[in-house]
Protein backbone atom coordinates (compact mmCIF):
# COMPACT_ATOMS: atom_id res chain seq x y z
CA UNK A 1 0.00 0.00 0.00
CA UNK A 2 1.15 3.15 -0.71
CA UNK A 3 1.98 5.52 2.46
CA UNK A 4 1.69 9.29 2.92
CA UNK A 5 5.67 9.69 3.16
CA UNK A 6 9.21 7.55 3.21
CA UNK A 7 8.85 7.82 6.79
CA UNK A 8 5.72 5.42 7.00
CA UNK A 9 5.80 2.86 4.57
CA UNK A 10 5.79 -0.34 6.37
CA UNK A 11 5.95 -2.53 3.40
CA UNK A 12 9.08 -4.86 3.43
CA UNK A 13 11.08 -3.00 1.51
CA UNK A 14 10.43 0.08 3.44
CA UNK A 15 11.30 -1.74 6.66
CA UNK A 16 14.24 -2.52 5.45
CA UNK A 17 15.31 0.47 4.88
CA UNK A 18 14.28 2.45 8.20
CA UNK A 19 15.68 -0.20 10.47
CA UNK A 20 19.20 -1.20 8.55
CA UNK A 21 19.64 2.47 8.63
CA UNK A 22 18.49 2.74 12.37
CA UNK A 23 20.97 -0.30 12.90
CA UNK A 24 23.81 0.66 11.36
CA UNK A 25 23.86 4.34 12.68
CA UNK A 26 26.42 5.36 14.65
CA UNK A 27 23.87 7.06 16.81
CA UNK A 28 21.73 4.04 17.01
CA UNK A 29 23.57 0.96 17.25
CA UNK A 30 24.15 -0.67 20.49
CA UNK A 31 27.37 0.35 22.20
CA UNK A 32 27.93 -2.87 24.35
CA UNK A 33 28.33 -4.74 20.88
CA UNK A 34 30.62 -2.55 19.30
CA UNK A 35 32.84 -2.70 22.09
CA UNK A 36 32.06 -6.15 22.81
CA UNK A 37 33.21 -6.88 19.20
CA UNK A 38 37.06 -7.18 18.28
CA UNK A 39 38.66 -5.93 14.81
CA UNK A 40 38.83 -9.25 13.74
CA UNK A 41 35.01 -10.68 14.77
CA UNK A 42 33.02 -11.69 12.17
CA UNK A 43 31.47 -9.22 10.18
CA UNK A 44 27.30 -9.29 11.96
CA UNK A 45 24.49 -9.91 9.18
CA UNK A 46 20.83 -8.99 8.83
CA UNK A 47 17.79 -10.92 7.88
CA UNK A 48 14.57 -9.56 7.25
CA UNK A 49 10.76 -11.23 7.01
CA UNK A 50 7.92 -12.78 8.87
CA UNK A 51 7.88 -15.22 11.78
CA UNK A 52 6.69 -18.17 10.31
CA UNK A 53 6.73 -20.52 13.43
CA UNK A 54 7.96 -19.96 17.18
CA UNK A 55 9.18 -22.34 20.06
CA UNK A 56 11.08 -20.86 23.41
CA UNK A 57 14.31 -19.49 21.39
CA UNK A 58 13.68 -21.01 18.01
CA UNK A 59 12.50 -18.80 15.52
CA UNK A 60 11.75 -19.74 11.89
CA UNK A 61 11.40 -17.17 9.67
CA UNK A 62 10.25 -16.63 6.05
CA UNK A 63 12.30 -13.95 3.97
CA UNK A 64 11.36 -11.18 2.12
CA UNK A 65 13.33 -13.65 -0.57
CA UNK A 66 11.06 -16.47 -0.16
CA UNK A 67 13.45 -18.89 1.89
CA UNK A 68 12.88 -19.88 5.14
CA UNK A 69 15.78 -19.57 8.52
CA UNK A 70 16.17 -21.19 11.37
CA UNK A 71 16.58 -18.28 13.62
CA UNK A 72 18.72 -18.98 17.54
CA UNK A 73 17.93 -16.01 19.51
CA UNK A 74 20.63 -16.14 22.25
CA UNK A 75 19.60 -15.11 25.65
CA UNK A 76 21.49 -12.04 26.10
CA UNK A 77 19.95 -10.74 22.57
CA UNK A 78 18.28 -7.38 22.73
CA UNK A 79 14.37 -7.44 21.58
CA UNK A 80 12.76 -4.39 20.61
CA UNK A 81 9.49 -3.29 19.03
CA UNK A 82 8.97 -0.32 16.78
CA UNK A 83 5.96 0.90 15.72
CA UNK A 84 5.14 1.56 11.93
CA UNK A 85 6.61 4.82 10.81
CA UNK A 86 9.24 5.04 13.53
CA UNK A 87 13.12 5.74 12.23
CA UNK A 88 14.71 6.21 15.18
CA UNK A 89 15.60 2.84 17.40
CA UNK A 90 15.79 5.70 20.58
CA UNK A 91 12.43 5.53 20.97
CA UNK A 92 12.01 1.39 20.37
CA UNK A 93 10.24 -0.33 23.67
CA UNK A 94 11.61 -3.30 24.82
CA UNK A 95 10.06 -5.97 25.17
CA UNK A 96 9.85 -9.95 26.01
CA UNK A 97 10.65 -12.46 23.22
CA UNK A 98 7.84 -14.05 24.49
CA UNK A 99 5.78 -11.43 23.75
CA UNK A 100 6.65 -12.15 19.50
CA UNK A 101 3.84 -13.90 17.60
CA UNK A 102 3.33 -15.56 14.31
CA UNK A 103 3.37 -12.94 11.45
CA UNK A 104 5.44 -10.45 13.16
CA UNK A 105 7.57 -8.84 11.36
CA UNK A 106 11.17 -8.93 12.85
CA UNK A 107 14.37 -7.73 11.50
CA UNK A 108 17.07 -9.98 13.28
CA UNK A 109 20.64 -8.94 13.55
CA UNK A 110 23.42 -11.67 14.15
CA UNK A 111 25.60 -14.40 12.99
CA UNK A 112 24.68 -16.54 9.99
CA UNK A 113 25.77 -20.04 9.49
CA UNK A 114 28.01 -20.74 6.28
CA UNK A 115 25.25 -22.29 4.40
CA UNK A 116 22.86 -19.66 5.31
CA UNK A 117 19.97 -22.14 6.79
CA UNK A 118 20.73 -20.83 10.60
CA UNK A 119 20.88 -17.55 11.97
CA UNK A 120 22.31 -16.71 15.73
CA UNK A 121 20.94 -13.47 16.77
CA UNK A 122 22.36 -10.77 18.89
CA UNK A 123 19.47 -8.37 18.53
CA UNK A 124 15.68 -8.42 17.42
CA UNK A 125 13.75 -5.56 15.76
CA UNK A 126 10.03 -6.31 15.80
CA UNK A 127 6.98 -5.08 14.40
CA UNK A 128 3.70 -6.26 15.27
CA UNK A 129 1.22 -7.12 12.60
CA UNK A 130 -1.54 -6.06 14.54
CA UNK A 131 0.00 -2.44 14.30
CA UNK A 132 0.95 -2.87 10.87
CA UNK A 133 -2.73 -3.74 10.15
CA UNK A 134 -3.89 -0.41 11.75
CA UNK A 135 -1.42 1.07 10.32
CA UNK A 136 -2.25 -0.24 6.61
CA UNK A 137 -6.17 0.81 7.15
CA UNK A 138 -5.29 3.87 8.28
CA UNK A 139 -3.05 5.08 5.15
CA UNK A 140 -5.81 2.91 3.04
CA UNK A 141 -8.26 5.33 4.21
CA UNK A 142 -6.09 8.01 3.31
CA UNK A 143 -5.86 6.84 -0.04
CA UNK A 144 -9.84 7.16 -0.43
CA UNK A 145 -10.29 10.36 0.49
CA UNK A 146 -7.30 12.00 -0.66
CA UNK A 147 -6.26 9.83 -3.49
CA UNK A 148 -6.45 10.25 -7.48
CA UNK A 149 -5.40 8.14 -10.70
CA UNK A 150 -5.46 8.08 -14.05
CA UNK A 151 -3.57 8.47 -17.24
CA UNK A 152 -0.52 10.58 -17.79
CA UNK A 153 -1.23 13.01 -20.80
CA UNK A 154 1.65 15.16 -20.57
CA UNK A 155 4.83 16.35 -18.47
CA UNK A 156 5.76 19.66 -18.09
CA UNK A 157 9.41 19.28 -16.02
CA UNK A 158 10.07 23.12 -16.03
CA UNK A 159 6.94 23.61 -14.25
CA UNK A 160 7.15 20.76 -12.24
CA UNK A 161 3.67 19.59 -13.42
CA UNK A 162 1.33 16.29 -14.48
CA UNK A 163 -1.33 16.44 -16.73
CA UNK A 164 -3.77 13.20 -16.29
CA UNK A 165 -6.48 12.02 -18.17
CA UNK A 166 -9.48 10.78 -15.41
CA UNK A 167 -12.41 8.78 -16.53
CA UNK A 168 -16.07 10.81 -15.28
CA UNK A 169 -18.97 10.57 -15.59
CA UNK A 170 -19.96 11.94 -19.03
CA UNK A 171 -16.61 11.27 -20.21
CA UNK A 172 -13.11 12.02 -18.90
CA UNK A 173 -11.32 15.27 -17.93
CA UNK A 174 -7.80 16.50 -17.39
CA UNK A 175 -6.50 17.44 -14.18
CA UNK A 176 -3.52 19.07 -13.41
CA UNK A 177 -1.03 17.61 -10.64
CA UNK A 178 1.25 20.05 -9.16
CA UNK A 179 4.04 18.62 -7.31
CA UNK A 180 6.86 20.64 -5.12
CA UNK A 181 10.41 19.82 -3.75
CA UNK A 182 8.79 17.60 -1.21
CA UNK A 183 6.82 15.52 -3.64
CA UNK A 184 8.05 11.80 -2.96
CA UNK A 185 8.11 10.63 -6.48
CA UNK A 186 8.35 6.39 -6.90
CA UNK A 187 7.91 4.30 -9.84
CA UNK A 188 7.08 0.10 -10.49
CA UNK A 189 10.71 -1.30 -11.24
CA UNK A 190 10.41 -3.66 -14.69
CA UNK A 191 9.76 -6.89 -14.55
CA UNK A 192 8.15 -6.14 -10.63
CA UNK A 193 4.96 -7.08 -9.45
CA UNK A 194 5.94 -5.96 -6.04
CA UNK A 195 5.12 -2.50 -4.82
CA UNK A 196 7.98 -2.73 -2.43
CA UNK A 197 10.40 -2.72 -5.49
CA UNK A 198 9.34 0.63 -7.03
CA UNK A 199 12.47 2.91 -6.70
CA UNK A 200 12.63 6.44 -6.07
CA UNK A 201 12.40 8.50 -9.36
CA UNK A 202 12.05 12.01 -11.02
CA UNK A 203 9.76 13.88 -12.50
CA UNK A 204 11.18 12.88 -16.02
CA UNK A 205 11.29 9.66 -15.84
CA UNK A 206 6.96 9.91 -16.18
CA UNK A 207 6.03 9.06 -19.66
CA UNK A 208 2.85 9.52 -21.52
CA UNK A 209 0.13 6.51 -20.88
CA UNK A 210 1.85 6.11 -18.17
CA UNK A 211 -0.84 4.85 -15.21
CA UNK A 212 -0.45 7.35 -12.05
CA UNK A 213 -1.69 7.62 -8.84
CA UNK A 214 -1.01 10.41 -6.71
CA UNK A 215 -2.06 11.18 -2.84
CA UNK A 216 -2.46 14.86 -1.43
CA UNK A 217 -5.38 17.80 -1.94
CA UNK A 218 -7.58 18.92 -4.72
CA UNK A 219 -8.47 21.97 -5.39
CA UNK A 220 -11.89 23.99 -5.16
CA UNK A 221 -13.15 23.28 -8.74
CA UNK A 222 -11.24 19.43 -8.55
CA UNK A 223 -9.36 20.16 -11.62
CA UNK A 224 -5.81 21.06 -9.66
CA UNK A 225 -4.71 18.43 -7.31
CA UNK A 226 -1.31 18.84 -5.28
CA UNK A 227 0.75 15.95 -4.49
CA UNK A 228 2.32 14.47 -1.48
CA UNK A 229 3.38 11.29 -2.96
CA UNK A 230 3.09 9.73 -6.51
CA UNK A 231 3.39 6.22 -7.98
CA UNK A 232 3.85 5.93 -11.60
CA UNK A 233 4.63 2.62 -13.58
CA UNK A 234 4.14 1.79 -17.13
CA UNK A 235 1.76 -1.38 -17.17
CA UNK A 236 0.28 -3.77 -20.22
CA UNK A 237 -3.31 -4.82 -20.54
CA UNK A 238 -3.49 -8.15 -22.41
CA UNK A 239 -6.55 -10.74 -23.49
CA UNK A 240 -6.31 -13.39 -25.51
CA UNK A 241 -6.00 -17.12 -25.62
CA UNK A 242 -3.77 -19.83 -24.26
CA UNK A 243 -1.69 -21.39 -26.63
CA UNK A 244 0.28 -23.87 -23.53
CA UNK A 245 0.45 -24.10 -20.06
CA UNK A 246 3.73 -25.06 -18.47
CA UNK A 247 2.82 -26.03 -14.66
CA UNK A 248 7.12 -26.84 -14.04
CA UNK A 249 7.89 -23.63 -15.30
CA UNK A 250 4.53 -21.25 -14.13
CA UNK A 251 4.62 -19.93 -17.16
CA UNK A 252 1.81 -19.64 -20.26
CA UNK A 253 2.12 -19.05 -23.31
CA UNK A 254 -0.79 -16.95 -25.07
CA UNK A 255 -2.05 -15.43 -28.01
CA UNK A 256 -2.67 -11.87 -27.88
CA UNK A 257 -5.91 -11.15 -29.78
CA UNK A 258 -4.48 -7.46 -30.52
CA UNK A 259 -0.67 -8.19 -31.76
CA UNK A 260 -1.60 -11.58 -32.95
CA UNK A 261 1.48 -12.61 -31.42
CA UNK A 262 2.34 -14.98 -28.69
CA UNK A 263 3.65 -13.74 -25.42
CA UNK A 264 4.99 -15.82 -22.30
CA UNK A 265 3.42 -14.89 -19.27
CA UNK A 266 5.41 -15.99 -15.67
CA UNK A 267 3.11 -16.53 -12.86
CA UNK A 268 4.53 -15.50 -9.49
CA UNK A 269 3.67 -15.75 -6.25
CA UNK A 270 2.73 -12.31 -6.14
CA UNK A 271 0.44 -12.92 -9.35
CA UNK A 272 -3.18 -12.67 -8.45
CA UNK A 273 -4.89 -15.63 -10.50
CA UNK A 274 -8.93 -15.72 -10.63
CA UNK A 275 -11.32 -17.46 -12.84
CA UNK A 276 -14.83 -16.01 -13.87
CA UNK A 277 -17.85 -18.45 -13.76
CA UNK A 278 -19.76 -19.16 -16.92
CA UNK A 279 -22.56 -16.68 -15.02
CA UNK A 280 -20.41 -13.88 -14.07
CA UNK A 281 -19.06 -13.73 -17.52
CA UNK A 282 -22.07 -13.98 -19.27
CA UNK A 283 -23.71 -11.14 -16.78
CA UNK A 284 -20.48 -8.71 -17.86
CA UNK A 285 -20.92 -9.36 -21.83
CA UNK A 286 -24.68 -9.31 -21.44
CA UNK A 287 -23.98 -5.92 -19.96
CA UNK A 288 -21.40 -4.86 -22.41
CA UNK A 289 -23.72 -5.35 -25.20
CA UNK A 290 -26.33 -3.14 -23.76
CA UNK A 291 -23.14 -0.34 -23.28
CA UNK A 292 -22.43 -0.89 -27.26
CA UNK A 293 -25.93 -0.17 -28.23
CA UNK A 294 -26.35 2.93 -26.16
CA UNK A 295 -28.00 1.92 -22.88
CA UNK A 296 -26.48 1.27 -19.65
CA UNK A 297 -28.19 -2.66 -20.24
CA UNK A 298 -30.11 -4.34 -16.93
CA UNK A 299 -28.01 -3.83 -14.22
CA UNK A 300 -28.15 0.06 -14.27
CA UNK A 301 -25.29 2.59 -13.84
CA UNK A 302 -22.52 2.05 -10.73
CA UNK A 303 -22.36 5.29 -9.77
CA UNK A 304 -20.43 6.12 -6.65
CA UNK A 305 -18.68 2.70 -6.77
CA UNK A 306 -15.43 2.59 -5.01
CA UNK A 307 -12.96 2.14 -7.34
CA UNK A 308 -10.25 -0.73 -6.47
CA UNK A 309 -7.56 1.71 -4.93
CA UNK A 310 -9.95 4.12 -3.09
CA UNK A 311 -11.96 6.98 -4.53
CA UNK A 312 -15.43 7.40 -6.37
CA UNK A 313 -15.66 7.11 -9.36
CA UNK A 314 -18.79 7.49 -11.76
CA UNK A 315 -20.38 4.38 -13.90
CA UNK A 316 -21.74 5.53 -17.03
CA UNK A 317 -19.25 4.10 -20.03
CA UNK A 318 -16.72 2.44 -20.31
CA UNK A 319 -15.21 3.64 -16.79
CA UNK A 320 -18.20 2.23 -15.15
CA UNK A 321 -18.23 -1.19 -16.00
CA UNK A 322 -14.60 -0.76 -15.72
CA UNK A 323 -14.87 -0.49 -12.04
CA UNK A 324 -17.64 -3.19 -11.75
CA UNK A 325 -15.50 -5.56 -13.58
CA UNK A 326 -12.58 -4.69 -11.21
CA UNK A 327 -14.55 -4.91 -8.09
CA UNK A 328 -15.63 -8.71 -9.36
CA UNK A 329 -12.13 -9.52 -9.74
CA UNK A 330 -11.34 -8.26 -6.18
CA UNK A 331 -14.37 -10.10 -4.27
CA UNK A 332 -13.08 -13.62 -6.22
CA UNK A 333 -11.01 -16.37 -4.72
CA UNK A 334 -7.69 -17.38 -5.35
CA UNK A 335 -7.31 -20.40 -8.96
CA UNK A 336 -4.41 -21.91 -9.47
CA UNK A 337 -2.37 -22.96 -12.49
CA UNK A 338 -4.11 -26.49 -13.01
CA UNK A 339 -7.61 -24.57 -13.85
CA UNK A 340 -6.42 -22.88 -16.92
CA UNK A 341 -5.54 -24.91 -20.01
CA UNK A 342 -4.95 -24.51 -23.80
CA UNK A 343 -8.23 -22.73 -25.50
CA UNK A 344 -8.93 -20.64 -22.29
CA UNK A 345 -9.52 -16.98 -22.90
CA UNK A 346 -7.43 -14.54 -20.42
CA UNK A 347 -7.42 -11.02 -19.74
CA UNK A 348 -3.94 -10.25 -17.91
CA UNK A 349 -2.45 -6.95 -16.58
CA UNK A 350 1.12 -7.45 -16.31
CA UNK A 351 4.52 -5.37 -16.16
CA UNK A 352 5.53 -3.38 -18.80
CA UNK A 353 8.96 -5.53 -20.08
CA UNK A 354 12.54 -4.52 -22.00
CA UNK A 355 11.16 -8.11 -23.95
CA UNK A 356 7.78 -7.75 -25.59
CA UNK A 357 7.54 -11.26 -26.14
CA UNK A 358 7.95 -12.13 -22.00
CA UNK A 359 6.04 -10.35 -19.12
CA UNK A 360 5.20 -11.11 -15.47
CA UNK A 361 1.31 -11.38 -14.60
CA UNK A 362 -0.06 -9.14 -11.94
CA UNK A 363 -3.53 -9.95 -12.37
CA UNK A 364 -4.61 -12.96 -14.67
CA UNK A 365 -8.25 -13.61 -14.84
CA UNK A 366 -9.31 -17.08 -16.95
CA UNK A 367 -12.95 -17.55 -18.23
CA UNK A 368 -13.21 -14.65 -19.88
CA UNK A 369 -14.53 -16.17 -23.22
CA UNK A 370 -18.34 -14.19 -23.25
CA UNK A 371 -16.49 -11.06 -22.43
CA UNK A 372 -13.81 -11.11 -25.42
CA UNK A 373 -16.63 -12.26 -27.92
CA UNK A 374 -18.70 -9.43 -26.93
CA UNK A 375 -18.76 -5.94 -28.94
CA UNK A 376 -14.89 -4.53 -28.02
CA UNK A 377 -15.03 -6.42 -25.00
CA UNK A 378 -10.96 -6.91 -24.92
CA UNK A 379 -10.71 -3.05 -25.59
CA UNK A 380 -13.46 -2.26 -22.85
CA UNK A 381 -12.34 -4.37 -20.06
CA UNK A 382 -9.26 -4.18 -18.59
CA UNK A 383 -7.38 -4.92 -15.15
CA UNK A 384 -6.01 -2.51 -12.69
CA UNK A 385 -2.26 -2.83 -11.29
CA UNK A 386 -3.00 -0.68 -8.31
CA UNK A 387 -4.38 -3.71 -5.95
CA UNK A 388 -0.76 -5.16 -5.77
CA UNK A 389 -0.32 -4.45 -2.34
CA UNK A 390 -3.83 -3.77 -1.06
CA UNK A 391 -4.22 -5.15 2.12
CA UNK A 392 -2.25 -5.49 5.66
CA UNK A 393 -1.55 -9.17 4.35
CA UNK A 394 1.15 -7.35 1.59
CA UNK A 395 2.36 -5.25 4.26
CA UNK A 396 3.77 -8.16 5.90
CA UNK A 397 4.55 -11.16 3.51
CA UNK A 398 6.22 -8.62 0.86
């Protein structure tokens, strides 16, 4: 989820970064172990990720790289817990190792084995999930009320400046994004489907169609809007058909019904995977059908649906059953690999690659079929990349 300033992310990533910094500062770092330690001690090592299981002074813990450790807290180690947003380990409470639970989020400091399986640790840095739940809601919230997206028109550098096309009802309409020296300015890194890779960027490093979302105030009339905080990444909408499925490999290969040309799509953990029943899909192209002949078709207009990353947004056109698409997507479960197979119609939002012919799913949603072979259902339909993170569940797993 995105967060109001570097200060309070709490993704992963942004852990990472507050505590190794807090750990490593001179100002910071525990005293008794730099003394304790001689010139020629081995050099202490970080890990980073979620408490995975727990036993007296056994801790195993999942990665932010995916691999689980074997974690010996010694009984001397230092335990602290931080709260989300706090950079400064001054103000950490201590606390019991007892007091850790499953899905924590710890940052332990110590002395790795050599094949990297077992970790003796000097010193634990905890966050509590419960807190980074609140903590997620709360800049979720935020998001809502004081956040906008849409599609980068233009980029004015000199004046510091983001035009944006945003859908509306009636139509779209261009709004102007101001941002100032204070602006935090982050964008997806290729090849990412993880929110906790974007990278800090610049102003000219925003492309047109590039997809934007932005946090901070709009003005009177809601055509000026000035930013706190803005996300850009560059993000490919794809539907078509599957050509192969490779379960060993996660990938798929598949037709796209626009180039005519096959792409390979990797699944990740991090890919959201859904599949439409024959109903659902049937109710969206009956619905799409009643959009190409002029009318709004059974179901009405959405308006003042929520659209997937917060805001209202309007549901006459194409926007609107945009948004109702979306917000089917969101409510489904989780498929897996085994339910899709050759023939099955996709619609995929993925990342934008340097290889045309490769990308990395974000959101891949099978059963599509009604919904292609309606009137410009591919062009009509397509998935957002703003739900990567959305929920406390990213905040700590990432």
């Amino acid at each position: 989820m995105f967060s109001k300033s570097r200060s309070v992310l709490v993704q992963a990533g942004g852990i990472a970064v507050i505590l190794v910094a807090a750990l490593v500062s001179p100002a910071n770092a525990g005293a008794s172990l730099r003394q304790a330690a001689p010139q020629t001690a081995p050099t202490l090592k970080q890990q980073l990720g979620s408490i995975k299981t727990i036993n007296g002074n056994t801790i195993t813990l999942t990665t932010d790289a995916g691999t689980d450790v074997t974690v010996n807290v010694r009984d001397n180690a230092k335990v602290v817990r931080v709260e989300p947003g706090q950079t400064n380990l001054a103000y950490a409470a201590p606390i019991q190792l007892t007091d850790l639970q499953i899905g924590d989020r710890i940052l332990v400091r110590g002395l790795p084995s050599d094949d990297g399986k077992t970790f003796t640790a000097v010193r634990v840095v905890a966050m509590k999930r419960a807190d980074v739940d609140a903590k997620h809601k709360e800049q979720s919230d935020d998001w809502q009320k004081r956040g906008i997206g849409g599609l980068v028109h233009g980029v004015d550098a000199a004046s510091n400046v983001v035009t944006i096309s945003v859908a509306a009802p009636g139509g779209g309409k261009t709004i102007t994004v101001h941002t100032t020296k204070d602006t935090i300015l982050r964008r997806y890194a290729p090849d990412s489907v993880k929110f906790d890779d974007a990278k800090n960027s610049t102003l000219a490093a925003i492309q047109p169609g590039d997809q934007l979302r932005a946090l901070g105030n709009r003005s009177a009339d809601g055509m000026e809007f000035t930013a706190e905080e803005i996300v850009t990444g560059a993000f490919r909408n794809i539907a078509g058909t599957i050509n192969s499925v490779d379960a060993d490999g996660n990938t798929l290969n598949v037709l796209d019904l626009i180039t005519k040309k096959s792409v390979v799509v990797r699944i990740t953990a991090n890919t959201k995977l859904v599949k439409l029943s024959v109903q659902m899909a049937q109710g969206i192209a009956f619905r799409l059908k009643g959009q190409a002949g002029g009318t709004e078709g059974a179901s009405g207009t959405n308006s003042g649906a929520a659209t997937p990353m917060g805001g209202r947004q309007g549901g006459t056109g194409r926007r609107g059953a945009q948004t109702d698409f979306q917000q089917v997507v969101n409510r489904l479960p989780a498929a897996k690999l085994a339910d899709l197979q050759k023939g099955d119609a996709v619609m995929i939002v993925s990342t934008q690659s340097a290889n045309a012919g490769e990308v990395t799913a974000i959101e891949l949603v099978g059963g599509v079929e009604p919904i292609l072979a309606a009137p410009n259902g591919g062009q009509m339909m397509t998935l957002s990349p703003w739900n990567l993170s959305g929920g406390a569940e990213g905040d700590i797993q990432n």
